[in-house]
N, C-alpha and C. Protein backbone atom coordinates (compact mmCIF):
# COMPACT_ATOMS: atom_id res chain seq x y z
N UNK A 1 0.85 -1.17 0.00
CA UNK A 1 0.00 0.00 0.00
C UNK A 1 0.89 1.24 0.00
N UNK A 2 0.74 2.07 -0.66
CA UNK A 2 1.43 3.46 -0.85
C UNK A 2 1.17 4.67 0.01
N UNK A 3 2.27 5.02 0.87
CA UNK A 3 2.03 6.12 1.84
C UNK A 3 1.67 6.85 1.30
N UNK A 4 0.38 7.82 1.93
CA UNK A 4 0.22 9.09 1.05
C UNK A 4 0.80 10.64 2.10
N UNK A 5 2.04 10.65 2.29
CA UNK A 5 2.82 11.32 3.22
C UNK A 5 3.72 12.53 2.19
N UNK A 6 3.23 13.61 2.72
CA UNK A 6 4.28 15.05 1.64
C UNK A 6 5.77 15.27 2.81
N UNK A 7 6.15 14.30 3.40
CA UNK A 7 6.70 14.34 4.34
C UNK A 7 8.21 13.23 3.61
N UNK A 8 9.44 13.66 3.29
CA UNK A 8 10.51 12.40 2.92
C UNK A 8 10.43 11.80 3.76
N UNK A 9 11.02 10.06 3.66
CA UNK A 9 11.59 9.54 4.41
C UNK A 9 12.85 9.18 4.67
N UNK A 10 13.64 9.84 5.76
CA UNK A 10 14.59 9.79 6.39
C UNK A 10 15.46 8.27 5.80
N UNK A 11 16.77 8.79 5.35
CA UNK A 11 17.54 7.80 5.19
C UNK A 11 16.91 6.45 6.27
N UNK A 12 17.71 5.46 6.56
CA UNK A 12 17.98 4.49 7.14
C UNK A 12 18.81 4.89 8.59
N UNK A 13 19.91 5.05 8.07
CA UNK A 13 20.72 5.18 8.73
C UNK A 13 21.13 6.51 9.80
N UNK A 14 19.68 6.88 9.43
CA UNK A 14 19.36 8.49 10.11
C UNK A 14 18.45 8.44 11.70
N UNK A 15 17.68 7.35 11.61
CA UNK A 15 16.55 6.66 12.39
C UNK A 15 17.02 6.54 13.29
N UNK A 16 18.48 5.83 13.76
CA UNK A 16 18.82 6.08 15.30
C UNK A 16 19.34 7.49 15.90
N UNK A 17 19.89 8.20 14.94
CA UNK A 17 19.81 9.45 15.13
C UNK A 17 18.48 10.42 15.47
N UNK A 18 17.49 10.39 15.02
CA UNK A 18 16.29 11.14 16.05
C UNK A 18 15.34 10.53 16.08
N UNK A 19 15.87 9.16 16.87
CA UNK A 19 15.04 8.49 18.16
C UNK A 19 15.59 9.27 18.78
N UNK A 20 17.17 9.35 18.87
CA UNK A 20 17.89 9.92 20.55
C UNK A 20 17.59 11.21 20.40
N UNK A 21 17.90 12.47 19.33
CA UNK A 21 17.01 13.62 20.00
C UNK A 21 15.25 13.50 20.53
N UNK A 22 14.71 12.57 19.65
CA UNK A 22 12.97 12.70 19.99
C UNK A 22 13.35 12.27 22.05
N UNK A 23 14.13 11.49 21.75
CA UNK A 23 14.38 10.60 23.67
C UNK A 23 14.81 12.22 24.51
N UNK A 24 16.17 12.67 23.94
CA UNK A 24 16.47 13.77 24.79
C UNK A 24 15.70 15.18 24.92
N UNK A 25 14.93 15.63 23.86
CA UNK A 25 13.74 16.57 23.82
C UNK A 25 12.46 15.90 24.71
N UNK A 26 12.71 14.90 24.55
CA UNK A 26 10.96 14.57 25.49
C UNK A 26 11.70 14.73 27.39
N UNK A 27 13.04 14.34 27.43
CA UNK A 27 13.26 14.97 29.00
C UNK A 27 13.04 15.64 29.74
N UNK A 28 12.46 16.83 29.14
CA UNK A 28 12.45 18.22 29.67
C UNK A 28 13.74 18.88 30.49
N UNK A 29 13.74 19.92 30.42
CA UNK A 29 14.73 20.84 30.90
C UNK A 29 16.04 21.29 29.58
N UNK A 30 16.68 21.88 30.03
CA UNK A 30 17.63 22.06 29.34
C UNK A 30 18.86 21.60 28.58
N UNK A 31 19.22 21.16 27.88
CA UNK A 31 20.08 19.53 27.00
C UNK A 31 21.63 20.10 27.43
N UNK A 32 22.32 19.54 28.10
CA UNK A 32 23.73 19.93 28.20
C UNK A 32 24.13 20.08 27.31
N UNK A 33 24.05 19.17 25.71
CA UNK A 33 24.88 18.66 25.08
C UNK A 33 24.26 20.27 23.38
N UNK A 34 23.17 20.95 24.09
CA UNK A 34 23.63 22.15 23.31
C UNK A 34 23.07 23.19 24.36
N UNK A 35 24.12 23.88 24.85
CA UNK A 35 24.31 24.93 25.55
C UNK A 35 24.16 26.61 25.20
N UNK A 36 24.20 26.55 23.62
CA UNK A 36 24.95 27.64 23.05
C UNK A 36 23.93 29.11 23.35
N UNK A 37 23.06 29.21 24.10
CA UNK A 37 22.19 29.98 24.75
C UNK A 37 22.73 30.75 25.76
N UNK A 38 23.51 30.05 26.18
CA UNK A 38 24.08 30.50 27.81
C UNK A 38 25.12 31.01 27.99
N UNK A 39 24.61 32.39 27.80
CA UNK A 39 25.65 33.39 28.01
C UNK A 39 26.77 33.46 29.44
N UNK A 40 28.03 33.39 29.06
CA UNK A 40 28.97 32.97 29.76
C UNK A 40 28.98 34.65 30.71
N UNK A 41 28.68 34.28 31.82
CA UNK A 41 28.53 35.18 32.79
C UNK A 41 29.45 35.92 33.62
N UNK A 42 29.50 34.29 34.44
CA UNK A 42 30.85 34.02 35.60
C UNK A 42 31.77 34.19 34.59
N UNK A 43 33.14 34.68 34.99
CA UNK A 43 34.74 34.27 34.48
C UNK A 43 35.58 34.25 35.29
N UNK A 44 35.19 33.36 36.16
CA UNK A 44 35.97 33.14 37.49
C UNK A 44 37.00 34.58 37.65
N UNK A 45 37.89 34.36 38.36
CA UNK A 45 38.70 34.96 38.67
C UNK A 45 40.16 35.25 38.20
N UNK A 46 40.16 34.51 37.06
CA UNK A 46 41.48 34.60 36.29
C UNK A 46 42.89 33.72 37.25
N UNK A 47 42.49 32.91 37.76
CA UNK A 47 43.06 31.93 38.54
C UNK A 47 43.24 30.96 37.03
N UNK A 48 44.94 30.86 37.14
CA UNK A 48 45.47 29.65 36.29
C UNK A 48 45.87 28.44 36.61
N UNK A 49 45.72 27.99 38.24
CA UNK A 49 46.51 26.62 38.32
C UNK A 49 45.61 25.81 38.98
N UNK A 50 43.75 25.67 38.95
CA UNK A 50 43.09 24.94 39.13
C UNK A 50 43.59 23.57 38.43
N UNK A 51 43.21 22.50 39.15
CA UNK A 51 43.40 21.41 38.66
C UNK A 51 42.44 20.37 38.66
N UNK A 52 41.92 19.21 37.65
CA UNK A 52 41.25 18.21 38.18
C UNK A 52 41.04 17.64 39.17
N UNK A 53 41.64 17.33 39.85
CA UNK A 53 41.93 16.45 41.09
C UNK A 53 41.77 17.38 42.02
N UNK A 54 42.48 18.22 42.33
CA UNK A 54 42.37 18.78 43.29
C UNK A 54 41.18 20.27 43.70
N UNK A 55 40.78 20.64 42.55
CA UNK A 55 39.65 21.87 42.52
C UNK A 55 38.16 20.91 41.87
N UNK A 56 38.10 20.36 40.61
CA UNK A 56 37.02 19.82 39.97
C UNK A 56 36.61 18.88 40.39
N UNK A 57 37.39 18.21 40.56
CA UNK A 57 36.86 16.41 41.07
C UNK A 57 35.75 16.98 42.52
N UNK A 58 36.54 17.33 43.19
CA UNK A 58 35.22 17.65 44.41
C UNK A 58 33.94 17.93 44.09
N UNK A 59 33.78 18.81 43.25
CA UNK A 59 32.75 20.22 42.33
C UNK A 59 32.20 19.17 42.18
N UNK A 60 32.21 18.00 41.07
CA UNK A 60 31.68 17.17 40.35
C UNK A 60 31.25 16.32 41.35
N UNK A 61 32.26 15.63 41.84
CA UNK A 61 31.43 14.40 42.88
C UNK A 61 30.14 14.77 43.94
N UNK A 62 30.34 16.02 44.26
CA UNK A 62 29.31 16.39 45.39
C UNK A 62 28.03 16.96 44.59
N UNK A 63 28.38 17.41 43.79
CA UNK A 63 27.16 18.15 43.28
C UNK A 63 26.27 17.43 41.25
N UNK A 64 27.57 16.61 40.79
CA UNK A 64 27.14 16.22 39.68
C UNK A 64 27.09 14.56 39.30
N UNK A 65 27.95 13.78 39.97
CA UNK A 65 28.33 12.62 40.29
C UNK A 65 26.88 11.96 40.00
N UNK A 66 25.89 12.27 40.91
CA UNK A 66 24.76 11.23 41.22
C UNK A 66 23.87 11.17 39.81
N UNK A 67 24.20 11.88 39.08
CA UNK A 67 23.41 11.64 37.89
C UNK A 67 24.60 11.25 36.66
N UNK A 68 25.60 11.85 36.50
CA UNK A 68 26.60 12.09 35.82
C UNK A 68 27.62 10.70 36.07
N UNK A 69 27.29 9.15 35.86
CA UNK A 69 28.33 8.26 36.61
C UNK A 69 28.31 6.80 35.39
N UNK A 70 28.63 6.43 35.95
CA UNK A 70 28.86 4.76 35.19
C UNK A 70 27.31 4.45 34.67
N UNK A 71 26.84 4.00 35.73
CA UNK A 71 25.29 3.69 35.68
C UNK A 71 24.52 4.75 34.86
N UNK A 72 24.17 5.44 35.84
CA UNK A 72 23.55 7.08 35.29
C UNK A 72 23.70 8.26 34.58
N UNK A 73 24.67 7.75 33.51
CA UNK A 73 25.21 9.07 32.69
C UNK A 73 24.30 9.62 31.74
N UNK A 74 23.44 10.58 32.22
CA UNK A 74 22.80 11.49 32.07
C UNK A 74 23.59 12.14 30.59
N UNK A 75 22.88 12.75 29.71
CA UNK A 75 22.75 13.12 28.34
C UNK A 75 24.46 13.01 27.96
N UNK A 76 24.63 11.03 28.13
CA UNK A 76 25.82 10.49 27.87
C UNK A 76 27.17 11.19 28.40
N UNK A 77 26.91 11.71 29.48
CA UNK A 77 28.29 12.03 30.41
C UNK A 77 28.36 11.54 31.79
N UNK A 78 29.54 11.02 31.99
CA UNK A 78 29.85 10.51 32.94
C UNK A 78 31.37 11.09 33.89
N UNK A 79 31.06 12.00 35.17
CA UNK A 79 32.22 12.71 35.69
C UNK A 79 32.71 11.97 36.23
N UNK A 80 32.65 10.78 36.71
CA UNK A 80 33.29 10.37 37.74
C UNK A 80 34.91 10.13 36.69
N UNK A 81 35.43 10.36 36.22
CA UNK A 81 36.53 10.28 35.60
C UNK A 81 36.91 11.46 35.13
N UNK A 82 38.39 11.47 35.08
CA UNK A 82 39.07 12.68 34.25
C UNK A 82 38.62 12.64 32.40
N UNK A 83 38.63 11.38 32.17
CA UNK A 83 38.74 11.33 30.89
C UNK A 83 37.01 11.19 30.63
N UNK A 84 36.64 11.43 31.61
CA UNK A 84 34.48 11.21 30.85
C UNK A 84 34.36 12.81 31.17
N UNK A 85 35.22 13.50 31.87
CA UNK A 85 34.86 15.02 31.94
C UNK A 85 35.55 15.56 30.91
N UNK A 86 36.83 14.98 30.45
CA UNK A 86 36.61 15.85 28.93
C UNK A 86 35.85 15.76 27.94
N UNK A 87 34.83 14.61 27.95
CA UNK A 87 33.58 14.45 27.04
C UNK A 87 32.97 16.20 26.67
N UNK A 88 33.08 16.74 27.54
CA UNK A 88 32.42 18.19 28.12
C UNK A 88 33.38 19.05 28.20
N UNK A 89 34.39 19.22 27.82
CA UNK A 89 35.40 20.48 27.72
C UNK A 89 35.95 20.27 26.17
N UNK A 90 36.27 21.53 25.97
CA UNK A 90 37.24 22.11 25.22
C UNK A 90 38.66 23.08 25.72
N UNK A 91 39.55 22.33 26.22
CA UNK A 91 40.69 23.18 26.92
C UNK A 91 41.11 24.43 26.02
N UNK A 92 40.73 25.75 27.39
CA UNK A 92 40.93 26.62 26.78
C UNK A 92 39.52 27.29 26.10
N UNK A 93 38.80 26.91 26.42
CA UNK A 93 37.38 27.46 25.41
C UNK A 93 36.45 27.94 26.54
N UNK A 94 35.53 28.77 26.23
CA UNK A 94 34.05 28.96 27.17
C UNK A 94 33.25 28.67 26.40
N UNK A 95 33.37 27.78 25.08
CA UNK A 95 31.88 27.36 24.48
C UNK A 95 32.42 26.07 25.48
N UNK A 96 33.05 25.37 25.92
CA UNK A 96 32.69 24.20 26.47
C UNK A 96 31.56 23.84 26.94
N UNK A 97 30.90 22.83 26.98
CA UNK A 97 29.60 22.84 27.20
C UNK A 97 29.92 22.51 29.10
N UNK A 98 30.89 21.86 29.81
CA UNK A 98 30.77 21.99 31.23
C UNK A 98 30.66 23.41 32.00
N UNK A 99 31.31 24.61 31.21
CA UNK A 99 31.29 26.14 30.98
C UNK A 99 29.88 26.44 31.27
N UNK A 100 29.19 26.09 29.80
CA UNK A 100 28.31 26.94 29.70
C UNK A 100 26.80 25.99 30.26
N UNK A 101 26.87 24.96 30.87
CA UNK A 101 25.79 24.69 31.59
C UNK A 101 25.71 24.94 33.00
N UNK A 102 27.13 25.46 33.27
CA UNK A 102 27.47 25.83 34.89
C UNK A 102 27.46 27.56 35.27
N UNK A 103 26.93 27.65 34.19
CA UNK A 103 27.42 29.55 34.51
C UNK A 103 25.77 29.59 35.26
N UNK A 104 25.44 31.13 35.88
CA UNK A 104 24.03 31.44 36.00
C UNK A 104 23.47 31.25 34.83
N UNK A 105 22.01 30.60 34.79
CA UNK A 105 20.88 30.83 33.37
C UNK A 105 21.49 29.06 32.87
N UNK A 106 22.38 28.50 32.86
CA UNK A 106 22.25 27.11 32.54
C UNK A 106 22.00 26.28 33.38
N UNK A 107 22.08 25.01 32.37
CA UNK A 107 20.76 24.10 32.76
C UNK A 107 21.43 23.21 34.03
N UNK A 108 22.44 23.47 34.47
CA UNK A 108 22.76 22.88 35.51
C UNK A 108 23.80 23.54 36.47
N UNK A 109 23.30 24.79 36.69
CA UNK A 109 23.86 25.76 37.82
C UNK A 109 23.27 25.41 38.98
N UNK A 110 21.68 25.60 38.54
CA UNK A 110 20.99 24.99 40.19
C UNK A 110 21.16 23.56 40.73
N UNK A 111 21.74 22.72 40.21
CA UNK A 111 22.05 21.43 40.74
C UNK A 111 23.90 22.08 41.59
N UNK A 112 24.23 22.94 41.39
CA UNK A 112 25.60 23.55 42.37
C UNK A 112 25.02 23.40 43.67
N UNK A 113 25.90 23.10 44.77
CA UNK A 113 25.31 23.53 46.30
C UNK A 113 26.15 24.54 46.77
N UNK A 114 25.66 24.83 47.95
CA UNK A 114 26.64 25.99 48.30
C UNK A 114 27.05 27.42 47.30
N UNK A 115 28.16 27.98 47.76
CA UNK A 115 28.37 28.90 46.65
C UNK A 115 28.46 29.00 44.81
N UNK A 116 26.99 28.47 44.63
CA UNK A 116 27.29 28.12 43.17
C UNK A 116 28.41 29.33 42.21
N UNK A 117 28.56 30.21 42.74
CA UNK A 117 28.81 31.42 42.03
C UNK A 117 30.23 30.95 42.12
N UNK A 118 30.62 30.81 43.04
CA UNK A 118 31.94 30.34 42.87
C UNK A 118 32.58 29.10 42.64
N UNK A 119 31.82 27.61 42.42
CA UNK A 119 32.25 26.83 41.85
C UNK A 119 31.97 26.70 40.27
N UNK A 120 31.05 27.25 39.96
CA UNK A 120 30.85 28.19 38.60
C UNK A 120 32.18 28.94 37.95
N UNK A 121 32.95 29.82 38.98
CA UNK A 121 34.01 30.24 38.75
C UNK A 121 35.12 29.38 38.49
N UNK A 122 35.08 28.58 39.60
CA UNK A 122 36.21 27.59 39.61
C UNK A 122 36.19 26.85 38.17
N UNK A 123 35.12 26.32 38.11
CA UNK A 123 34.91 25.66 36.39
C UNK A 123 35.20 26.25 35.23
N UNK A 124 34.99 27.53 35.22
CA UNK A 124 35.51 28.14 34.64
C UNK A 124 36.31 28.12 34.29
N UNK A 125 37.54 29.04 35.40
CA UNK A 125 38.73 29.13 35.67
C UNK A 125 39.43 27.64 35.18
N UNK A 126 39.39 26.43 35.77
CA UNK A 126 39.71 25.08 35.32
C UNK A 126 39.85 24.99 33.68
N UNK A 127 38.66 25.09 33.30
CA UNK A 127 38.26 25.06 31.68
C UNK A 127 39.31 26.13 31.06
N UNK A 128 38.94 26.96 31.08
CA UNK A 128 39.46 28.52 30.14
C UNK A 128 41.09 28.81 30.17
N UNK A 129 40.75 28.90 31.67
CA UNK A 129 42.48 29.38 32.11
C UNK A 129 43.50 28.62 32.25
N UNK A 130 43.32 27.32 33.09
CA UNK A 130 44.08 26.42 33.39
C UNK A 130 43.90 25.27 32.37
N UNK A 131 43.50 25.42 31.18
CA UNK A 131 43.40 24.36 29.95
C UNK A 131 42.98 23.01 30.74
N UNK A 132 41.94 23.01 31.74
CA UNK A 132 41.76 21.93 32.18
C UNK A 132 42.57 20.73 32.41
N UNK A 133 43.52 21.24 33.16
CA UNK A 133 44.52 20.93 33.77
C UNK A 133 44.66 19.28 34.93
N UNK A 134 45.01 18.44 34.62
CA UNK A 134 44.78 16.99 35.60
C UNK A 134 45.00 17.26 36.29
């Protein structure tokens, strides 16, 4: 029987491609994985020798970890590692998307505890200044 659809049909090989946006648009809230809305606010403090381990890793485990992990990697990122948090940076950049979902107005500032304003900074600072530094 012949579709009567003014609508193409999508390659083949296109089909697993927006299932996963139709999956990540039906989530609601804001998509980490395009940020480009979110005007970079914070710029930390111009601090250059943040480091993974010792400034980010905390940031992440306390406040992003529980969604962001092995099991639960949320819009396919996973922090509990150095190498699943560069999934989300560009060393040296503020389009990074860990940047720009952490500043005020992105989609995952209010998941910060405490002084978001300043681990906002710190991320920053990590990302931009310190080329996201291990």
């Amino acid at each position: 029987m012949p579709m009567n659809s003014s609508r193409p049909v999508p390659p083949v090989w296109r089909l697993p491609f927006i299932a996963i946006s139709l999956l990540l648009a039906s989530c609601g809230g804001g998509s980490p994985t395009s940020p480009s809305s979110t005007a970079v606010t914070n710029t930390g403090t111009g601090v250059t020798t943040y480091t993974y381990t010792t400034n980010v890793r905390p940031i992440l485990t306390s406040d992003c970890t529980s969604c962001h992990n092995p099991t639960q990697h949320e819009s396919g990122y996973d922090f509990t590692t150095y190498a699943g948090v560069l999934r989300a940076v560009i060393p040296g950049s503020d389009a990074s998307v860990l940047v720009r979902v952490t500043q005020p107005g992105g989609s995952m500032y209010s998941n910060l505890s405490g002084d978001r304003s300043s681990k906002a900074g710190i991320i920053y600072d990590w990302v931009v200044r310190s080329s996201a530094a291990q």
